[in-house]
C-alpha atoms as a PDB file:
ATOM      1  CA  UNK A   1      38.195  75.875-143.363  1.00  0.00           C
ATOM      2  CA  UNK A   2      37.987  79.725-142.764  1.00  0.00           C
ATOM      3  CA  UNK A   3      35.693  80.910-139.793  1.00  0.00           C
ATOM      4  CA  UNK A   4      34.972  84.589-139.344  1.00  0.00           C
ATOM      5  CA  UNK A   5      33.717  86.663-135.851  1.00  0.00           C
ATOM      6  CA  UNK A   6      32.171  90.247-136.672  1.00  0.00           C
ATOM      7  CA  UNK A   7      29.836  92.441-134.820  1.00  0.00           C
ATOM      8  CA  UNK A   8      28.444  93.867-137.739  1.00  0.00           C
ATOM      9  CA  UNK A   9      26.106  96.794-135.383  1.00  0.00           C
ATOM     10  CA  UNK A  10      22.783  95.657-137.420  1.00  0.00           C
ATOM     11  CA  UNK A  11      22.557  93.608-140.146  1.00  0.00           C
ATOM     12  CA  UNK A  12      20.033  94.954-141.742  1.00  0.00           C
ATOM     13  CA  UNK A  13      21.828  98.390-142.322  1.00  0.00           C
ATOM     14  CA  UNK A  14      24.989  95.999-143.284  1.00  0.00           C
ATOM     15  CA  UNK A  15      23.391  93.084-145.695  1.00  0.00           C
ATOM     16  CA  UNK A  16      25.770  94.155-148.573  1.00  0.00           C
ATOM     17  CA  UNK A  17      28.645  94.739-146.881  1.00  0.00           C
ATOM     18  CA  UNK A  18      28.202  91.339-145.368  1.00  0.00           C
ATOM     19  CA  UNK A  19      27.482  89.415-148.493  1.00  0.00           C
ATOM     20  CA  UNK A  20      30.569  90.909-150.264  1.00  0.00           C
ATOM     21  CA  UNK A  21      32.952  90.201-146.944  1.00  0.00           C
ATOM     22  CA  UNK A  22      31.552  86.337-147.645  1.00  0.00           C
ATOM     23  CA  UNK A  23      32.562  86.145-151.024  1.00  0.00           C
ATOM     24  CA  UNK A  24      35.453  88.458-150.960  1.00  0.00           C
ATOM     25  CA  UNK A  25      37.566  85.945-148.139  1.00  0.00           C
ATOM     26  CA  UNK A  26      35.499  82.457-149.018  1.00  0.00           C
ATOM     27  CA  UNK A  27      34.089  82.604-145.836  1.00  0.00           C
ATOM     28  CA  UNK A  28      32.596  79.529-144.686  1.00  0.00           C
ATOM     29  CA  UNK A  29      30.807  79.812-141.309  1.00  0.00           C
ATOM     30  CA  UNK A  30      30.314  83.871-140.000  1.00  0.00           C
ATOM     31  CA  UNK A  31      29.534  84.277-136.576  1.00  0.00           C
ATOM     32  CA  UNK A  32      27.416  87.766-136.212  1.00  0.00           C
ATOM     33  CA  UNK A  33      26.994  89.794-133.170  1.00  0.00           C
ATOM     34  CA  UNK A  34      24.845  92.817-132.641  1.00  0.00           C
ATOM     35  CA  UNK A  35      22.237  91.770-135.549  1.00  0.00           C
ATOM     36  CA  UNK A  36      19.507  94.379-133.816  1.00  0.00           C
ATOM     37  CA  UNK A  37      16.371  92.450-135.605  1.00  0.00           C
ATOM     38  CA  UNK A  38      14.039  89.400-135.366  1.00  0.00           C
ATOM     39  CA  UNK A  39      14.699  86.878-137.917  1.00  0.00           C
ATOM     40  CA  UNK A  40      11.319  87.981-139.980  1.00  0.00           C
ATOM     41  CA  UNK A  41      12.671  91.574-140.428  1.00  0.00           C
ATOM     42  CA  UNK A  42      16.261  90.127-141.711  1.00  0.00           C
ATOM     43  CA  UNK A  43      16.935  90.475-145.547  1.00  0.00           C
ATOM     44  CA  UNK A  44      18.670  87.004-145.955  1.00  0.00           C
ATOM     45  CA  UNK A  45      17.968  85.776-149.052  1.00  0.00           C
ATOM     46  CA  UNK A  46      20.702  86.914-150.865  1.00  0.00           C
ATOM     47  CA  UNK A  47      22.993  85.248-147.825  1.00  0.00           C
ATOM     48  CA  UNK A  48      21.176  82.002-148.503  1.00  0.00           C
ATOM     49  CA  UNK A  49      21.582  82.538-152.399  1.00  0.00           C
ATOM     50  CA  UNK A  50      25.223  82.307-152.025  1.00  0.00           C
ATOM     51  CA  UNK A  51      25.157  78.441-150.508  1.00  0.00           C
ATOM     52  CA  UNK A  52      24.964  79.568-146.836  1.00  0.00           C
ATOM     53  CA  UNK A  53      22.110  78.260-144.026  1.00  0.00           C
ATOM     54  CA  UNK A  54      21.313  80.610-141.322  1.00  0.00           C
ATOM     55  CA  UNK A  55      20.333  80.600-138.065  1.00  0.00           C
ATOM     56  CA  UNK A  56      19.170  83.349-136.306  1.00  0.00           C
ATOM     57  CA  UNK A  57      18.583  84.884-132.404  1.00  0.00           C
ATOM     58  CA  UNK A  58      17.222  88.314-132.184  1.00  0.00           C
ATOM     59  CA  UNK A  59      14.032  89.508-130.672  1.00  0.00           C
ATOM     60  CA  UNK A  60      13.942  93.353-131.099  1.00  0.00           C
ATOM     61  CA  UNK A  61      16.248  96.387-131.794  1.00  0.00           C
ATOM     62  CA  UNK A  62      18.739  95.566-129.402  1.00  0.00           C
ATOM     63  CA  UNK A  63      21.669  92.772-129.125  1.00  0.00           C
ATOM     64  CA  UNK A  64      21.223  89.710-131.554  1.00  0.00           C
ATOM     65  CA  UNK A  65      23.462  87.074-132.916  1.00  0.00           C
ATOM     66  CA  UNK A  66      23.282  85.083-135.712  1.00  0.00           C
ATOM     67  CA  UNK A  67      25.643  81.809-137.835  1.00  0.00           C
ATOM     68  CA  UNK A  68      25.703  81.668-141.276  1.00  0.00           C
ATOM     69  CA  UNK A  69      27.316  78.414-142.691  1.00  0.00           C
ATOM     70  CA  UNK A  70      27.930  76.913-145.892  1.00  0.00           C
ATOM     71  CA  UNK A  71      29.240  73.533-144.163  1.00  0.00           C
ATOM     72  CA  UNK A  72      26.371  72.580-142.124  1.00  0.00           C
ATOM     73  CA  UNK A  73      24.695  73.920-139.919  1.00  0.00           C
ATOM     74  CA  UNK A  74      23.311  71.208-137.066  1.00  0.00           C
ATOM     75  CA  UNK A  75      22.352  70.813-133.292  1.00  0.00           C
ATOM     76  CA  UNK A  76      21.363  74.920-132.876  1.00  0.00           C
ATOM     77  CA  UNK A  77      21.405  75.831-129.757  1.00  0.00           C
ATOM     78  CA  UNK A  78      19.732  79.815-128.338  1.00  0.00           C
ATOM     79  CA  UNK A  79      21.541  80.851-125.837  1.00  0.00           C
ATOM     80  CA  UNK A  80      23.913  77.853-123.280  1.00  0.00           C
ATOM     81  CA  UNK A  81      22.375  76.509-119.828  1.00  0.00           C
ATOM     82  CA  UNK A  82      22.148  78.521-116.804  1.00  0.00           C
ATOM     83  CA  UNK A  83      22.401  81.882-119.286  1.00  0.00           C
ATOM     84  CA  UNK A  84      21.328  84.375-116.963  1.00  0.00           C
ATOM     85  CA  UNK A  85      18.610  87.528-118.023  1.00  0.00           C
ATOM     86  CA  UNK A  86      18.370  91.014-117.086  1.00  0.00           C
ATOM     87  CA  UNK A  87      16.052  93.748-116.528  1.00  0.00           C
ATOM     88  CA  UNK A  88      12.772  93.803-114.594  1.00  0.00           C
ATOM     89  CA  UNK A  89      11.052  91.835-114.690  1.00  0.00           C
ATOM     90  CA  UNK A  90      14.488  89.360-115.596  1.00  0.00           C
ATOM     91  CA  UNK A  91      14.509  88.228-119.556  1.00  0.00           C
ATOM     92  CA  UNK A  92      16.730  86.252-121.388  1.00  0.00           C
ATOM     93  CA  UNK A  93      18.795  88.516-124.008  1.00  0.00           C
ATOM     94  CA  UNK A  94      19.986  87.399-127.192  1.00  0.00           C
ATOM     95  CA  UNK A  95      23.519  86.905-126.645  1.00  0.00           C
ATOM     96  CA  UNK A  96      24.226  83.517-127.791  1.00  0.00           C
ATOM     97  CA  UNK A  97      23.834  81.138-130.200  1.00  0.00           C
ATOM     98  CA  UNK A  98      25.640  77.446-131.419  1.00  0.00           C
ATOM     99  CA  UNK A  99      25.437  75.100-133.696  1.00  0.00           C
ATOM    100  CA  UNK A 100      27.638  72.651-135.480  1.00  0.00           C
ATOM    101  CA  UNK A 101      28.888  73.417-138.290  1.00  0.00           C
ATOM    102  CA  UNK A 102      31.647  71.254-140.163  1.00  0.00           C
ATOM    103  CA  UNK A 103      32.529  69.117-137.639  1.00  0.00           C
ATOM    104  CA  UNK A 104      33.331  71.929-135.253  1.00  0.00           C
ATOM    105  CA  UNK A 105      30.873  73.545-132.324  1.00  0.00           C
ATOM    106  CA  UNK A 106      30.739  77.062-133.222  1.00  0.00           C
ATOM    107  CA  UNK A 107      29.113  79.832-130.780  1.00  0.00           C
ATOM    108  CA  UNK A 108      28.366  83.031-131.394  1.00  0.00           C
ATOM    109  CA  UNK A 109      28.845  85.758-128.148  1.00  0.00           C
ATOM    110  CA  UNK A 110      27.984  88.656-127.678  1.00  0.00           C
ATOM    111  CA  UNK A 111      28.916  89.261-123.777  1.00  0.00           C
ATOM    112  CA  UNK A 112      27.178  92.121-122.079  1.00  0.00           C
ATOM    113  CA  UNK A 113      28.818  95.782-122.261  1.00  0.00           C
ATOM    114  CA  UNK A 114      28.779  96.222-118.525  1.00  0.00           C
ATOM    115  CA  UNK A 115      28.122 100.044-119.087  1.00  0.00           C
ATOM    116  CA  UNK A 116      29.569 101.033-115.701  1.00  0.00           C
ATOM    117  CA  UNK A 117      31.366  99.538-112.780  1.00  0.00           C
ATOM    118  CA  UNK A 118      28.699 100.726-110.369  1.00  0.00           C
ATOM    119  CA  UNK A 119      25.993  99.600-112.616  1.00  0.00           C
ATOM    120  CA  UNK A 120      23.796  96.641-112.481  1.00  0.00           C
ATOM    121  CA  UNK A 121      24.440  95.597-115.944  1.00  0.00           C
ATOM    122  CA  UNK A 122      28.418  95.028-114.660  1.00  0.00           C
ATOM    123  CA  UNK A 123      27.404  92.301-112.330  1.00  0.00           C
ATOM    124  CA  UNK A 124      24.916  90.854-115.155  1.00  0.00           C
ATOM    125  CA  UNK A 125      28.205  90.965-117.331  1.00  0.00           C
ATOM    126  CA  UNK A 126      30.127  88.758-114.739  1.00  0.00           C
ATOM    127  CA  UNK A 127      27.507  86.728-113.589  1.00  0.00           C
ATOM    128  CA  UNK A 128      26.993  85.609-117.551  1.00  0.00           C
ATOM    129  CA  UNK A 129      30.630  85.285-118.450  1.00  0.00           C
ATOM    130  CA  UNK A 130      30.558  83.253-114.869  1.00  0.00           C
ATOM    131  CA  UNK A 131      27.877  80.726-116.512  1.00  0.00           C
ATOM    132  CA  UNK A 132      29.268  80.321-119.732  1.00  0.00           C
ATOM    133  CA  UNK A 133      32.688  79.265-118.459  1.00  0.00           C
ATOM    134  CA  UNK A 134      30.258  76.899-116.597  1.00  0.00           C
ATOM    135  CA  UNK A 135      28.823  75.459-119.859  1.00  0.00           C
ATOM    136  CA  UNK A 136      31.782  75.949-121.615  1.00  0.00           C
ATOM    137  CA  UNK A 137      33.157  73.578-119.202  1.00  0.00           C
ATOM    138  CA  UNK A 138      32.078  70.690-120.721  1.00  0.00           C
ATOM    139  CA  UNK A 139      32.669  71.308-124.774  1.00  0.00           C
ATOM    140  CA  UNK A 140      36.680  71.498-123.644  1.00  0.00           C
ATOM    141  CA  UNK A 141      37.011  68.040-125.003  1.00  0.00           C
ATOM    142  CA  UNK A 142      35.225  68.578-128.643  1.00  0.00           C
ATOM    143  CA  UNK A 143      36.133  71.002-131.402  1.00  0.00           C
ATOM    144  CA  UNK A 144      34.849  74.164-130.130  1.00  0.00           C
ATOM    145  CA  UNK A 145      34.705  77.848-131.031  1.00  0.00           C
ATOM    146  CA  UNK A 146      33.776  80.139-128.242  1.00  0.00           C
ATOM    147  CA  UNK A 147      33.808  83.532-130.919  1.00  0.00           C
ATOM    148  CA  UNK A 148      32.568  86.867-131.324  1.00  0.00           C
ATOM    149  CA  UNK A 149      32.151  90.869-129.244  1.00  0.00           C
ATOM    150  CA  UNK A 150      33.767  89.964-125.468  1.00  0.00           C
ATOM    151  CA  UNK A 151      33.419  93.184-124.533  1.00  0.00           C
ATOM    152  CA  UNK A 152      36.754  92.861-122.880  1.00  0.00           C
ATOM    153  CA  UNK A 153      40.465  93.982-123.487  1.00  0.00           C
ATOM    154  CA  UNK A 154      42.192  91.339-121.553  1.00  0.00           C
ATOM    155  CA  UNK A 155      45.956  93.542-121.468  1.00  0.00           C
ATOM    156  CA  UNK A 156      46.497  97.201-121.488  1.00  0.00           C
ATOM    157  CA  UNK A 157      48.033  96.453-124.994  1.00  0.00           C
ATOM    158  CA  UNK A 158      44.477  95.564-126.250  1.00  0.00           C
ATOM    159  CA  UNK A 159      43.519  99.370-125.237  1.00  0.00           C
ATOM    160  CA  UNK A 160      44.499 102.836-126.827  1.00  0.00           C
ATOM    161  CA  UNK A 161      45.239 104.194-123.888  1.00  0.00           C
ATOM    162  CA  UNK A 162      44.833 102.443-120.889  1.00  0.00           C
ATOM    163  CA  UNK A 163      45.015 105.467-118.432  1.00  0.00           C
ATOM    164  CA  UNK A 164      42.049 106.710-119.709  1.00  0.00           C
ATOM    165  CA  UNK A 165      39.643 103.685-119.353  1.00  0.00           C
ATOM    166  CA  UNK A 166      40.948 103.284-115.586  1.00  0.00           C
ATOM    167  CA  UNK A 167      37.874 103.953-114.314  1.00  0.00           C
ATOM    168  CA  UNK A 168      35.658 102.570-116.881  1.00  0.00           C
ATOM    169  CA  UNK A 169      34.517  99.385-118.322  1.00  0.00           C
ATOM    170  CA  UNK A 170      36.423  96.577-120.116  1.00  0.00           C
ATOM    171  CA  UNK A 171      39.428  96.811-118.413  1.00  0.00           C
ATOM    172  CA  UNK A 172      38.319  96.154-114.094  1.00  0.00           C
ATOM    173  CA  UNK A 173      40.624  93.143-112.950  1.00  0.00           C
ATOM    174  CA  UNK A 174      37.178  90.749-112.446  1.00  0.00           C
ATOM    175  CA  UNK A 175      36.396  91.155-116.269  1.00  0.00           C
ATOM    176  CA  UNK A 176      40.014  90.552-117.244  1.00  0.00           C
ATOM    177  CA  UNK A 177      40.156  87.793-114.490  1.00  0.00           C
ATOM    178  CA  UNK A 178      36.773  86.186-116.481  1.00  0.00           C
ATOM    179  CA  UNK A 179      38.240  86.241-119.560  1.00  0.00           C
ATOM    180  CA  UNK A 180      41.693  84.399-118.003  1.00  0.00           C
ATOM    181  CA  UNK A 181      39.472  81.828-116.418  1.00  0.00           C
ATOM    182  CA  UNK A 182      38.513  80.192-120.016  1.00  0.00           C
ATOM    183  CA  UNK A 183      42.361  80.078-120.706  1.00  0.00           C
ATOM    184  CA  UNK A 184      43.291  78.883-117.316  1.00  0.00           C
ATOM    185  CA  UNK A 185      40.402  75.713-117.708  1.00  0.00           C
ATOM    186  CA  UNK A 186      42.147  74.898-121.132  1.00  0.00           C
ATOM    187  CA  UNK A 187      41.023  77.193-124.108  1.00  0.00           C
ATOM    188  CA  UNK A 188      43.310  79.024-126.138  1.00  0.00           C
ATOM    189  CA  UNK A 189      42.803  83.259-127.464  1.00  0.00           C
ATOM    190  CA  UNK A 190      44.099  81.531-130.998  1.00  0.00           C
ATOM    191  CA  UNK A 191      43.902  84.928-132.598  1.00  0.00           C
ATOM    192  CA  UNK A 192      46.463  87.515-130.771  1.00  0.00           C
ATOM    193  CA  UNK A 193      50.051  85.794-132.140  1.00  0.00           C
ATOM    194  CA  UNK A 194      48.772  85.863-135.362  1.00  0.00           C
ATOM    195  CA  UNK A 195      46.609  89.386-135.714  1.00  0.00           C
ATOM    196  CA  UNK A 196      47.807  92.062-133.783  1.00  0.00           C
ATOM    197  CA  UNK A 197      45.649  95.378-133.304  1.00  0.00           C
ATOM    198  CA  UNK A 198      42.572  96.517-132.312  1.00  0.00           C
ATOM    199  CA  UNK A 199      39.222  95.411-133.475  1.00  0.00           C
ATOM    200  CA  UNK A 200      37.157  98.244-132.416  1.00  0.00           C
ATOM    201  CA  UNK A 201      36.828 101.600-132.961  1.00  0.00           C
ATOM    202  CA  UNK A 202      34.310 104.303-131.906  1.00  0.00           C
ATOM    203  CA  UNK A 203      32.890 106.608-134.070  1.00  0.00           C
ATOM    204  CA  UNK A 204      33.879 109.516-131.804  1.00  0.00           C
ATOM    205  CA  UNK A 205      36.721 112.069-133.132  1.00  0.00           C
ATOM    206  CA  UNK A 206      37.689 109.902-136.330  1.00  0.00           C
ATOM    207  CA  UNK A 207      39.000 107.451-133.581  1.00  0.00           C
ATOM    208  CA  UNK A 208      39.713 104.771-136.092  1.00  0.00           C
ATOM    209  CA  UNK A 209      41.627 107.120-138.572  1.00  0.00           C
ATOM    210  CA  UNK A 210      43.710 107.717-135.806  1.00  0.00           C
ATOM    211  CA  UNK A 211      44.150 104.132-134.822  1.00  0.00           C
ATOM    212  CA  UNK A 212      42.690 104.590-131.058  1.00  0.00           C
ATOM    213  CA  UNK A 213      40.397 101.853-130.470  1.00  0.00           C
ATOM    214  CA  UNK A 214      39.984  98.421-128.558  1.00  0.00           C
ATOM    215  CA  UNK A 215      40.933  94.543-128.886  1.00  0.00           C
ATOM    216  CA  UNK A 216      37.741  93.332-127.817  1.00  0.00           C
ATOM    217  CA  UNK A 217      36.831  90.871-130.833  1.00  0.00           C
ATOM    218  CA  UNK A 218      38.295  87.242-130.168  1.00  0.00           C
ATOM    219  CA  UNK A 219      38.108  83.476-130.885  1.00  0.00           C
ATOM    220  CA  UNK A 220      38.484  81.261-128.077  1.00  0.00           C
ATOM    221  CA  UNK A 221      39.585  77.553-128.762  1.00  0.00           C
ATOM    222  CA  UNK A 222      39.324  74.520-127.201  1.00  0.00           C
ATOM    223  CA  UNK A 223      42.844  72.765-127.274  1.00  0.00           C
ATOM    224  CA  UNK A 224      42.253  70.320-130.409  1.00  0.00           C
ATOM    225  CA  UNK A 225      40.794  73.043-132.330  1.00  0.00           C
ATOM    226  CA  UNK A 226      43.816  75.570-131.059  1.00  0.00           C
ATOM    227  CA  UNK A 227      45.981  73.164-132.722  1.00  0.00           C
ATOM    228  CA  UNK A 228      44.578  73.569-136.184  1.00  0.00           C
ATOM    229  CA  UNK A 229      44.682  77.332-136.280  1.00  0.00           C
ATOM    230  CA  UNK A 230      47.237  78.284-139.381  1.00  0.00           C
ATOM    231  CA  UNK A 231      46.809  81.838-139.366  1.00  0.00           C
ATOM    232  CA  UNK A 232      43.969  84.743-138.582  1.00  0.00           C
ATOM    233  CA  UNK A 233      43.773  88.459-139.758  1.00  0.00           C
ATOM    234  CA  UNK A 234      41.512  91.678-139.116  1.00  0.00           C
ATOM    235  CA  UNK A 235      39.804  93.091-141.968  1.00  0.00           C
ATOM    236  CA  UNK A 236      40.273  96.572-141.049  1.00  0.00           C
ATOM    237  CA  UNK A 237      38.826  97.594-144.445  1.00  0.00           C
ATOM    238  CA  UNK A 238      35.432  96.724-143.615  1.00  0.00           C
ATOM    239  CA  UNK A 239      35.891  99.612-140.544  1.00  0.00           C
ATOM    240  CA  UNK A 240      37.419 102.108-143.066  1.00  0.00           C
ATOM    241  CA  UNK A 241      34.374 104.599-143.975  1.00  0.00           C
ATOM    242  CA  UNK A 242      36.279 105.100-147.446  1.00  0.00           C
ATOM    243  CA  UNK A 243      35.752 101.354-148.304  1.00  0.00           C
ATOM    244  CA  UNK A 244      32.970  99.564-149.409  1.00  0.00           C
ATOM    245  CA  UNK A 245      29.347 100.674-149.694  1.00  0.00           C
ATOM    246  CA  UNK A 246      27.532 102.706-146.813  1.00  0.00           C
ATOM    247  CA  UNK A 247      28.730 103.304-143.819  1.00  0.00           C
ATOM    248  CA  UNK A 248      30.597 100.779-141.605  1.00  0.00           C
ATOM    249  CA  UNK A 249      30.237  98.924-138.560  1.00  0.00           C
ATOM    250  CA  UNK A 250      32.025  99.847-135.693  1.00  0.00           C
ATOM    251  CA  UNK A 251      33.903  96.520-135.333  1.00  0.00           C
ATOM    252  CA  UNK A 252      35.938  95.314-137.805  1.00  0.00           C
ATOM    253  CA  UNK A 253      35.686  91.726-139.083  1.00  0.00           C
ATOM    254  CA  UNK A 254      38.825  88.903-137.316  1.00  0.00           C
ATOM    255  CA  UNK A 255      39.094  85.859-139.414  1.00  0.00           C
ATOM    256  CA  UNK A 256      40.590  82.374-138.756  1.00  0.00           C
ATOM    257  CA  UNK A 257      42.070  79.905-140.811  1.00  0.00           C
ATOM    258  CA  UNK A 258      41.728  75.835-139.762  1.00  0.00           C
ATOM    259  CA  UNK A 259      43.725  72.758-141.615  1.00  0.00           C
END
């Protein structure tokens, strides 16, 4: 079985690219973050031509997350219990959505940015990662995927230069400390040993023709599921603005393969 994370930075701009990456690495469940639409304004039938259900959270331009399986797709869930809102007055975001899909319980995250350390959206960021490790809690036991945009880089390695982003988002000990806390309650980062480099790269200064970006992308396993991990890669192609068609998202695709 072959599971794919991507924040794919709108769908809608992206629907080729995404039905080639499908067929081009027999994908069989894609976890999308960053979809940027309602479900009415997505062009899916192609997706659902090639075999694949959908299932889809997004209420305007912003955020969005979506699962696309070709091996069931059961039990969806919007967003996990206690999922905190933001704004004024406070609103749910769409940041999250599960379902089951072959036998395994497969979420799609897309944590909040944080945008500053002295900004409200920071504490929303910890206060949500603080409630899903709550929920998360309880799935330890089953087959589960916790997948997708963590907005975190967990190690200086996971960052281009980690003197620059001192002072900045994605790196602040809580965030790294509430990424640790899924490993330390049992779940396992089942990507790292077997795809090193980044996942991210801004479009600022031809950052990823220069190779400086971010490790921010990840799958997070429960322990049974860690255990049937075989291998995972980074389809750095799908970043590269010479491949494909149109331009790319700013994340690049990770992939994991399951016996």
């Amino acid at each position: 079985m072959r599971i794919a994370t991507w924040n794919v930075n709108s769908l809608r701009s992206r629907i080729d690219r995404v039905e080639a990456f499908l067929q081009r690495h027999d994908i069989d469940v894609l976890a999308l973050q960053e979809t940027k639409a309602r479900e009415d304004q997505l062009p899916l039938m192609g997706i659902e031509a090639l075999g694949y259900d959908v299932a889809v959270a997004g209420t305007n331009q912003w955020n969005g997350v979506a699962l696309m399986s070709r091996v069931g797709l059961d039990d969806v869930r919007v967003g996990f219990d206690a999922m905190p809102g933001f704004g004024d007055p406070l609103a749910a975001e769409s940041r999250a959505i599960g379902a089951r899909c072959g036998g395994i319980d497969i979420w799609s995250l897309y944590v909040p940015n944080g945008r500053k350390p002295d900004d409200p959206h920071y504490l929303y960021k910890l206060d949500w990662l603080a409630r899903l490790r709550e929920a998360a809690g309880s799935w330890l036991d089953g087959d589960t995927a916790l997948v997708g945009d963590w907005n975190i880089c967990p190690t200086d390695d996971d960052v281009f230069d980690p003197e620059q982003f001192r002072k900045s988002t994605h790196v602040t000990p809580p965030e790294r400390a509430a990424f640790q806390a899924f490993l330390d309650d049992g779940y396992v980062e089942v990507t790292r040993k077997h795809a090193p480099g980044y996942t991210y790269w801004d479009y600022y200064r031809q950052r990823f023709e220069r190779d400086r970006g971010l490790k921010i992308d990840f799958v997070v396993a429960s322990p049974s599921l860690a255990g049937r991990v075989t291998g995972a890669f980074i389809d750095r192609d799908e970043r590269d603005p010479a491949q494909g068609t149109g331009s790319p998202s700013d994340h690049a695709p990770v992939v994991v393969d399951l016996d």
